[in-house]
PDB file of N, CA and C in Angstrom:
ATOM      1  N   UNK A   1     -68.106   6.090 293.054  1.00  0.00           N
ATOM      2  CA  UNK A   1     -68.273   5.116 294.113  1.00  0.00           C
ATOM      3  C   UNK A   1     -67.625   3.805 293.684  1.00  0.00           C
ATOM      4  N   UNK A   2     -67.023   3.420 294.715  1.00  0.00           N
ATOM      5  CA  UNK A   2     -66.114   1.654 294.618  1.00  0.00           C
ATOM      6  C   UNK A   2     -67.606   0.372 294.123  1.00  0.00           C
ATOM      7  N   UNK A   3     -66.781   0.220 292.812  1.00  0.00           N
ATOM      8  CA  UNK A   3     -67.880  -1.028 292.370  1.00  0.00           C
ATOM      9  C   UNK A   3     -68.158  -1.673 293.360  1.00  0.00           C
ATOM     10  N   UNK A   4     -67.401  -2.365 294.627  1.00  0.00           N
ATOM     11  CA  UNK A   4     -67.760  -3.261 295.511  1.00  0.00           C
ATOM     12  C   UNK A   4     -68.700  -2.716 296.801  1.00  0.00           C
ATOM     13  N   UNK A   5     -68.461  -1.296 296.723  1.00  0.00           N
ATOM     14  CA  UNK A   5     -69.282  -1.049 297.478  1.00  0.00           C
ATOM     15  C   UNK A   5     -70.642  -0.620 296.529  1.00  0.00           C
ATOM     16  N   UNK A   6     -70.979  -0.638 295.723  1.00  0.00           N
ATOM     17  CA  UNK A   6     -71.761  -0.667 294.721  1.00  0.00           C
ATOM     18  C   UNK A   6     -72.517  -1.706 294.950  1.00  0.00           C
ATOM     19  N   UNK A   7     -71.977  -2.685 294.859  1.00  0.00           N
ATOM     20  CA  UNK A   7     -72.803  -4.173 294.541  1.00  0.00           C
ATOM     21  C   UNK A   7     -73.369  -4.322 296.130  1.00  0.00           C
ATOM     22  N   UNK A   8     -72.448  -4.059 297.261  1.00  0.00           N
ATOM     23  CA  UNK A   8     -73.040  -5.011 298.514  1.00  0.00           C
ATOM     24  C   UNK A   8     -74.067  -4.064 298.957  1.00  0.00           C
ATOM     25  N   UNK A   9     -74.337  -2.492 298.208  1.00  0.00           N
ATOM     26  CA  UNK A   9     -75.833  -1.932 298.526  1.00  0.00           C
ATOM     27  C   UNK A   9     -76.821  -2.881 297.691  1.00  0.00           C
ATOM     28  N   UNK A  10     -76.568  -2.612 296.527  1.00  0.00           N
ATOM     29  CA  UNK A  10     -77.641  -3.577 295.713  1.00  0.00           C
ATOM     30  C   UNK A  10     -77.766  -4.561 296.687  1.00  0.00           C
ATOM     31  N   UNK A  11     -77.262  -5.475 297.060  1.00  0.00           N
ATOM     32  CA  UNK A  11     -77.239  -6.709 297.924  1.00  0.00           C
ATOM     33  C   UNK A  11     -78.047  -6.227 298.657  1.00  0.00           C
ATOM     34  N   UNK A  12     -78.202  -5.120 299.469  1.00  0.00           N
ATOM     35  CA  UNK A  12     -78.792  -4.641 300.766  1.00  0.00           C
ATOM     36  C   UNK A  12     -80.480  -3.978 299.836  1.00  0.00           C
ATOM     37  N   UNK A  13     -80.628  -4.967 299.136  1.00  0.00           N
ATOM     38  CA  UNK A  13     -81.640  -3.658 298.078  1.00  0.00           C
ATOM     39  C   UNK A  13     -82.324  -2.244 297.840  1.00  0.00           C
ATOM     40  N   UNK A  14     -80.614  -1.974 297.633  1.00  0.00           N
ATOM     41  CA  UNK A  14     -80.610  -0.209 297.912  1.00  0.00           C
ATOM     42  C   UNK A  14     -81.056   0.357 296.847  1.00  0.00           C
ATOM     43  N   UNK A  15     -82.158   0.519 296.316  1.00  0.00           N
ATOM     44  CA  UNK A  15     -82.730   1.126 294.862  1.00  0.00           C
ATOM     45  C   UNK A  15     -81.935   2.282 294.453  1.00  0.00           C
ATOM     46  N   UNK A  16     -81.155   3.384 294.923  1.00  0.00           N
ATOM     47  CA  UNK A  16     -80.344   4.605 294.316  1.00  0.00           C
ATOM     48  C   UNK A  16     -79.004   3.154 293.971  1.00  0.00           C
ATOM     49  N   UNK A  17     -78.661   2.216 294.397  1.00  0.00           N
ATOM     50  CA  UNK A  17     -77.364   1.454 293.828  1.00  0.00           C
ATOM     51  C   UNK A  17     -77.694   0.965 292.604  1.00  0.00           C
ATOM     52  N   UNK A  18     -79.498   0.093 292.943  1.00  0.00           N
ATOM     53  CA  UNK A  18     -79.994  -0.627 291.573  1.00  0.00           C
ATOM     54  C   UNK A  18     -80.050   0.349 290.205  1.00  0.00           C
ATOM     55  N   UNK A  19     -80.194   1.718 290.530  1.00  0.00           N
ATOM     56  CA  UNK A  19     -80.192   2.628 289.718  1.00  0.00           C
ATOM     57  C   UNK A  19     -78.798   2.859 289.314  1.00  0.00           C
ATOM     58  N   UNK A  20     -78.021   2.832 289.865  1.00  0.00           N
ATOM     59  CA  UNK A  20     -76.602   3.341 289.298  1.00  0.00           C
ATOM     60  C   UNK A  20     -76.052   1.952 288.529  1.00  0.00           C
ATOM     61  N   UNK A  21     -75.892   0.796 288.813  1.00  0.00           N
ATOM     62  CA  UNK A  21     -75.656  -0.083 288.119  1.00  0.00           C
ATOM     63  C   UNK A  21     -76.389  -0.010 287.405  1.00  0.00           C
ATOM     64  N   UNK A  22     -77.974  -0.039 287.099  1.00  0.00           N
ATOM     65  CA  UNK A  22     -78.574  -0.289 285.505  1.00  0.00           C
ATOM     66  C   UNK A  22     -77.779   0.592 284.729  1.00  0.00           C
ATOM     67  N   UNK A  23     -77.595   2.264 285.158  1.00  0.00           N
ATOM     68  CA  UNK A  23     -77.098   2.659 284.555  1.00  0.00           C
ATOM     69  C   UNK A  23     -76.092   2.960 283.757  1.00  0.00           C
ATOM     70  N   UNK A  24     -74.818   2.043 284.212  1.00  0.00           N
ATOM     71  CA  UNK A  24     -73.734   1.771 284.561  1.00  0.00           C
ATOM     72  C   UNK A  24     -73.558   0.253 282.895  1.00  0.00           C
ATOM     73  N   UNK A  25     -74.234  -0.523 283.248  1.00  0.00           N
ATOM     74  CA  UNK A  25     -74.374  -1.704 282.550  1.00  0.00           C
ATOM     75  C   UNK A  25     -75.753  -1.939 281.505  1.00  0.00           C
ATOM     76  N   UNK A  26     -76.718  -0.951 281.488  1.00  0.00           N
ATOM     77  CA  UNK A  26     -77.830  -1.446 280.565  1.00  0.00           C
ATOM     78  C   UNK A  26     -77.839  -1.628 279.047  1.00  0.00           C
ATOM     79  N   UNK A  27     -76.754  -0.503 278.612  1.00  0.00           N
ATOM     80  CA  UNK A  27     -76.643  -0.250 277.067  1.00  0.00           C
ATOM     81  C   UNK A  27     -75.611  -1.596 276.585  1.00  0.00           C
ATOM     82  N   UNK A  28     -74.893  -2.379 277.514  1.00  0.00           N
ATOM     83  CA  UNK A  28     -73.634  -3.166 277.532  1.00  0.00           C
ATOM     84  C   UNK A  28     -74.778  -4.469 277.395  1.00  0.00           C
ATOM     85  N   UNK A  29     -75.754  -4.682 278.240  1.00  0.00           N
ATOM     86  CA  UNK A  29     -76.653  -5.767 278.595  1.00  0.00           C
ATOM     87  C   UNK A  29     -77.567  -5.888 277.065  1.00  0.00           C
ATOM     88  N   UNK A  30     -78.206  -4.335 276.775  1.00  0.00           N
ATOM     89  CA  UNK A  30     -79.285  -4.570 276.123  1.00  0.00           C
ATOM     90  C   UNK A  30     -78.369  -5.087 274.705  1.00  0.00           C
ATOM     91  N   UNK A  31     -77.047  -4.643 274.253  1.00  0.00           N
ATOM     92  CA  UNK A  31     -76.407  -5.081 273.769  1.00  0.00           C
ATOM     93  C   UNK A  31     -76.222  -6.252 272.987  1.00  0.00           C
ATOM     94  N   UNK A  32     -75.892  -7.421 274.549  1.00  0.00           N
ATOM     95  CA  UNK A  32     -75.507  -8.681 274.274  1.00  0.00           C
ATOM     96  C   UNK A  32     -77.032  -9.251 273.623  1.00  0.00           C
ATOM     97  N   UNK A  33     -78.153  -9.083 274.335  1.00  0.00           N
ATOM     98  CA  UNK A  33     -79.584  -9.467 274.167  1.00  0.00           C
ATOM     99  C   UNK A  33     -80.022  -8.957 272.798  1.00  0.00           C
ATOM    100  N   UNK A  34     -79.797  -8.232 271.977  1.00  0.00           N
ATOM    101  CA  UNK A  34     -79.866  -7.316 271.018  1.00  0.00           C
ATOM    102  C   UNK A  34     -79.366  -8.776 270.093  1.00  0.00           C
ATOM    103  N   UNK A  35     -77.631  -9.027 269.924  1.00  0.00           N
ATOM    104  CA  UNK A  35     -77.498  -9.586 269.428  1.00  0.00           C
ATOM    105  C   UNK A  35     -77.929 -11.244 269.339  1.00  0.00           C
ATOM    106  N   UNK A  36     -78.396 -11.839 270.298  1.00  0.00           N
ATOM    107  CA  UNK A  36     -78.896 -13.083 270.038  1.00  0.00           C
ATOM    108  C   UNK A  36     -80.418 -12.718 269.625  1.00  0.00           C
ATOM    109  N   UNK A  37     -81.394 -12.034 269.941  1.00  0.00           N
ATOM    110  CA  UNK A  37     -82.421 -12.074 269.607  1.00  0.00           C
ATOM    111  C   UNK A  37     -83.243 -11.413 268.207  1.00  0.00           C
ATOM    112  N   UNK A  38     -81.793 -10.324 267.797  1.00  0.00           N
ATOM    113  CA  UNK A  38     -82.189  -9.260 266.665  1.00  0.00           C
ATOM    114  C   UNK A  38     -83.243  -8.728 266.206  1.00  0.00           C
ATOM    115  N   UNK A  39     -84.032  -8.191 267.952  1.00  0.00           N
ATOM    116  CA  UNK A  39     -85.525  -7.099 267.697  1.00  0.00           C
ATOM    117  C   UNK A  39     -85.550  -6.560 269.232  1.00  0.00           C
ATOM    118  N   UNK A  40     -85.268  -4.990 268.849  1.00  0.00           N
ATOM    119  CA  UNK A  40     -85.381  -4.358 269.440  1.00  0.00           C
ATOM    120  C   UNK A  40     -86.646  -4.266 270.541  1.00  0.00           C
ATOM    121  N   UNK A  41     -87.462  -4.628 270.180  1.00  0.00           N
ATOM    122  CA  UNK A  41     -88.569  -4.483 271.061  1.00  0.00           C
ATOM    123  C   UNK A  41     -88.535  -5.927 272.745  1.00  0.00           C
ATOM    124  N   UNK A  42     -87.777  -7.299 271.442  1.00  0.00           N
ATOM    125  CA  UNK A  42     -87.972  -7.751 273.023  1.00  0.00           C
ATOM    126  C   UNK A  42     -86.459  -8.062 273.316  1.00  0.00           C
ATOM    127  N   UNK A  43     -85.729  -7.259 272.875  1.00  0.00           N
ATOM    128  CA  UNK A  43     -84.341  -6.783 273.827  1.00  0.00           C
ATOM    129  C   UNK A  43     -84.399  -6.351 274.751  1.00  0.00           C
ATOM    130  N   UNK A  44     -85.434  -5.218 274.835  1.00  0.00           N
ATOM    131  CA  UNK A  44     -85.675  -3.826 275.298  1.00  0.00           C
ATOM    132  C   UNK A  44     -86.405  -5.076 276.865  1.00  0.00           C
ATOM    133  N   UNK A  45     -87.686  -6.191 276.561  1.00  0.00           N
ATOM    134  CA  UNK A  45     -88.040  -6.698 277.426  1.00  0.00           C
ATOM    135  C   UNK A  45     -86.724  -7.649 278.487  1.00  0.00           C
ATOM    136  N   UNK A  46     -85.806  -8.364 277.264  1.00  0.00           N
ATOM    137  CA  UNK A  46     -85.473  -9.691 277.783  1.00  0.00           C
ATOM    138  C   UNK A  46     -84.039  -8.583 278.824  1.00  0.00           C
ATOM    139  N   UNK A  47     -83.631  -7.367 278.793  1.00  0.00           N
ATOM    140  CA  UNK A  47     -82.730  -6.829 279.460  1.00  0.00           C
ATOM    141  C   UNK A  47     -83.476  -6.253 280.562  1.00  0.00           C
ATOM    142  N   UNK A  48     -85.247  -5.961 280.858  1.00  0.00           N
ATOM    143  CA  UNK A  48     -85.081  -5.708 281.946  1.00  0.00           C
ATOM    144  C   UNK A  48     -85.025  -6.916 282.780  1.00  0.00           C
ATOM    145  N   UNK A  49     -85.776  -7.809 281.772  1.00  0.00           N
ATOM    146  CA  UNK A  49     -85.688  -9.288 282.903  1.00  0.00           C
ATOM    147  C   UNK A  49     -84.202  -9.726 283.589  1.00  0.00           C
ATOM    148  N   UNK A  50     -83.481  -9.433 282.987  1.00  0.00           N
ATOM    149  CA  UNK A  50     -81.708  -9.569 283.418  1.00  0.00           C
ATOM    150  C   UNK A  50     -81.832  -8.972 284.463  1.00  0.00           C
ATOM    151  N   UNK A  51     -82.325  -7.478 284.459  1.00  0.00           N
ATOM    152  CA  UNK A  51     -81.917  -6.632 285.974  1.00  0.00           C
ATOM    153  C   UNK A  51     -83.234  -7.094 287.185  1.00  0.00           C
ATOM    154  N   UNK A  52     -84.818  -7.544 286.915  1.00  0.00           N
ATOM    155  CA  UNK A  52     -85.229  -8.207 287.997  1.00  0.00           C
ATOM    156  C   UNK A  52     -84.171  -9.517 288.603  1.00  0.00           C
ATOM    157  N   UNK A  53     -83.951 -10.625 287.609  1.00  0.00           N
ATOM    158  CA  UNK A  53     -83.341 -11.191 288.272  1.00  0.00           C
ATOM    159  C   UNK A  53     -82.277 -11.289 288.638  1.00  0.00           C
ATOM    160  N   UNK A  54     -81.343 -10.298 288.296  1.00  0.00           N
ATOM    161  CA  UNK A  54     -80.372 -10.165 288.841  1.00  0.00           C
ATOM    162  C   UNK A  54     -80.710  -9.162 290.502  1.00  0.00           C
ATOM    163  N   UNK A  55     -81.790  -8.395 290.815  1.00  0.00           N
ATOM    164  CA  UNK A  55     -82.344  -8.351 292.315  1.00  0.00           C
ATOM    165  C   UNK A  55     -82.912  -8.831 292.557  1.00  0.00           C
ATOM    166  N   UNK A  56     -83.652 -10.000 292.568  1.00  0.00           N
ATOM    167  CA  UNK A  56     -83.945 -10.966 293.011  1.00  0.00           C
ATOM    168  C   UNK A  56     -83.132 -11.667 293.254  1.00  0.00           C
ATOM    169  N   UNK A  57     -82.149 -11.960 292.933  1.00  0.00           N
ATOM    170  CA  UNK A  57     -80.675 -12.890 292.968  1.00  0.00           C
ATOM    171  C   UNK A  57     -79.849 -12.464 293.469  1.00  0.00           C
ATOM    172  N   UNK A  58     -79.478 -11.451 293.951  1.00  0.00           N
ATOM    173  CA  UNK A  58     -78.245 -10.328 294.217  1.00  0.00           C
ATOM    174  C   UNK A  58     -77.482 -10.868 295.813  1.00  0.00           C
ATOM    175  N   UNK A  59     -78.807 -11.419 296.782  1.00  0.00           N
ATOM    176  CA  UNK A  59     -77.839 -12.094 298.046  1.00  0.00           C
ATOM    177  C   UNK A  59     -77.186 -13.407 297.434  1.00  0.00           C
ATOM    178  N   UNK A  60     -76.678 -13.908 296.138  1.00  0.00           N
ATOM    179  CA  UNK A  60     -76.474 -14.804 295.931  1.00  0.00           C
ATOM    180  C   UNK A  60     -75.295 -14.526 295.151  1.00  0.00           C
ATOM    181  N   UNK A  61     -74.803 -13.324 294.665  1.00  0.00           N
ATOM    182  CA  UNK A  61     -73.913 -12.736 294.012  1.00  0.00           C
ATOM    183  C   UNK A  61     -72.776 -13.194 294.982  1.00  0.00           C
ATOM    184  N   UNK A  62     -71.705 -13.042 294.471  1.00  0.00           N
ATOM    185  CA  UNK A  62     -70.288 -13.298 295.056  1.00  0.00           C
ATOM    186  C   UNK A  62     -68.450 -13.024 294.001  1.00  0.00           C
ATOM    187  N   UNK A  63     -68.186 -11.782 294.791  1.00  0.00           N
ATOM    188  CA  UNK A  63     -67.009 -11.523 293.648  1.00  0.00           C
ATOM    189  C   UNK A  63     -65.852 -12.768 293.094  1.00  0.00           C
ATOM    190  N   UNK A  64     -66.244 -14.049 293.592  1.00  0.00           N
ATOM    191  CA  UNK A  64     -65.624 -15.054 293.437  1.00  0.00           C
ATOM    192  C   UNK A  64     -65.508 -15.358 292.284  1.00  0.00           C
ATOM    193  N   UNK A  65     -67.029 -15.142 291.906  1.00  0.00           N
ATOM    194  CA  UNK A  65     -68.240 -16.013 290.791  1.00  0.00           C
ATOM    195  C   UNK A  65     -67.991 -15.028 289.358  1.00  0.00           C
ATOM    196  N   UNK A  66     -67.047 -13.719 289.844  1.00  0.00           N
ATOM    197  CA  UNK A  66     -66.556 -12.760 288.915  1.00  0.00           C
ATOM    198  C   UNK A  66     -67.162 -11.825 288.789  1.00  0.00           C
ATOM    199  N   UNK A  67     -67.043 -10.726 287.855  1.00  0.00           N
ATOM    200  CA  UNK A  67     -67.193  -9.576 288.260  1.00  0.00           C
ATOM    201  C   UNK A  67     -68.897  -9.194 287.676  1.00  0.00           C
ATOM    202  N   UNK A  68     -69.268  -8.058 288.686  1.00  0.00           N
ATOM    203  CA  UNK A  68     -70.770  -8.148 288.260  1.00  0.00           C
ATOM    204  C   UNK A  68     -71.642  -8.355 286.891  1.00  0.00           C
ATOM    205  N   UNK A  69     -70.713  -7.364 286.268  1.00  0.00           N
ATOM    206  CA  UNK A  69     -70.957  -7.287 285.035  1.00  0.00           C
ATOM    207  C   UNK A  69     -71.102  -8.658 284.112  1.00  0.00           C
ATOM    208  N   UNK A  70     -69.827  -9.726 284.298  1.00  0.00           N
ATOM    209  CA  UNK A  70     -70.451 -10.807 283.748  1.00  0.00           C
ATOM    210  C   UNK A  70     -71.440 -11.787 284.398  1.00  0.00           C
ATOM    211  N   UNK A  71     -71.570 -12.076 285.646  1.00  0.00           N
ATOM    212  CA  UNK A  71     -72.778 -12.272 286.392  1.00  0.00           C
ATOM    213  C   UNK A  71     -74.153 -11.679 285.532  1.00  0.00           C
ATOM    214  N   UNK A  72     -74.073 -10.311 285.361  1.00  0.00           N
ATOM    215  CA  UNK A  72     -75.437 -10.149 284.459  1.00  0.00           C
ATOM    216  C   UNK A  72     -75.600 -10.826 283.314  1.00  0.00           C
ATOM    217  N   UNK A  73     -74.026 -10.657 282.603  1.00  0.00           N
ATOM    218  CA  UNK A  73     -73.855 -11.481 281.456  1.00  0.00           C
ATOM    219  C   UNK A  73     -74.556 -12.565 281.153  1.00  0.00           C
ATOM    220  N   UNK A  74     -73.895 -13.599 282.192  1.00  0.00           N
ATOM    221  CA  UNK A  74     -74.477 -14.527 282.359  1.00  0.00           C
ATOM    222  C   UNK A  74     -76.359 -14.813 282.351  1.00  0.00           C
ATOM    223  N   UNK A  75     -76.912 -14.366 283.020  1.00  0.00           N
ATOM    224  CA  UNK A  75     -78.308 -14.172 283.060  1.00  0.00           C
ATOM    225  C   UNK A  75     -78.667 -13.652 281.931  1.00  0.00           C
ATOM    226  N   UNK A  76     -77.864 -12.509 281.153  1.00  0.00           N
ATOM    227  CA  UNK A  76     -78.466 -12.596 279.757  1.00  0.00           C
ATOM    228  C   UNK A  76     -78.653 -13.073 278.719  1.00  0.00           C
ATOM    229  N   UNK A  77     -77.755 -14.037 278.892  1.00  0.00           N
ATOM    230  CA  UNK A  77     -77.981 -15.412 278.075  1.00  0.00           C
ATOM    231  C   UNK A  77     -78.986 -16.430 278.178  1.00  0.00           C
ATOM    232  N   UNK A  78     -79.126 -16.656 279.314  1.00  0.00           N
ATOM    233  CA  UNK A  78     -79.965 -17.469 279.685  1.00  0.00           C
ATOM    234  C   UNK A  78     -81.782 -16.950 279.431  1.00  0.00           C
ATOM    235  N   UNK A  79     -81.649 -15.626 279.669  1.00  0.00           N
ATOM    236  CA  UNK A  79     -82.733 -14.796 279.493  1.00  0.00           C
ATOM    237  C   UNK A  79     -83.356 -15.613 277.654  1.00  0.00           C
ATOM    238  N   UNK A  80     -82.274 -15.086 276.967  1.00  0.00           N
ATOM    239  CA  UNK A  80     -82.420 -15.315 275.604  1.00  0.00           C
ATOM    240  C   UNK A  80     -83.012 -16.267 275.289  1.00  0.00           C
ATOM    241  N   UNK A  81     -82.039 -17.536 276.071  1.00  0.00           N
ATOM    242  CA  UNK A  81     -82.588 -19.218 275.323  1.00  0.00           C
ATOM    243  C   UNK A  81     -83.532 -19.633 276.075  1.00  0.00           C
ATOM    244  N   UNK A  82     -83.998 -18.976 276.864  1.00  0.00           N
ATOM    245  CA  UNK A  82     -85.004 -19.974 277.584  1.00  0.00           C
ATOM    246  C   UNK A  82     -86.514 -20.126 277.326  1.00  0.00           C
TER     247      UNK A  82
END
């Protein structure tokens, strides 16, 4: 399936899309979170918080703002320091 049509279900909060993107991006996410925090246990937390708010946030997404993947990026950083 076309990433873009990917994302504007999520947008539509299509849970089989939210499922294919976690799947798609979680090991990439838990990743980045992995490395700023170095413990598995609240990686494992601070990456699902990335994917609530990234659906909670998702009518706010825009391919302008770049591509989804760093959009999560983004939030996973923030996840970290905050």
């Amino acid at each position: 399936m076309e990433l873009e049509l990917l994302v504007k279900q999520f947008q539509d909060k299509n849970h089989a899309a939210f499922e294919t993107l976690y799947g798609m991006y979680h090991k990439s996410i838990h990743g980045v979170v992995y490395n700023i925090v170095k413990d598995t246990a609240i990686a494992d937390e601070l990456m699902q918080d990335v994917f609530i708010k990234a659906w909670h946030k998702s009518e706010t997404y825009s391919s302008k703002k770049g591509r989804f993947f760093y959009v999560d990026f983004k939030y996973s950083t923030q996840c970290c320091y905050r």
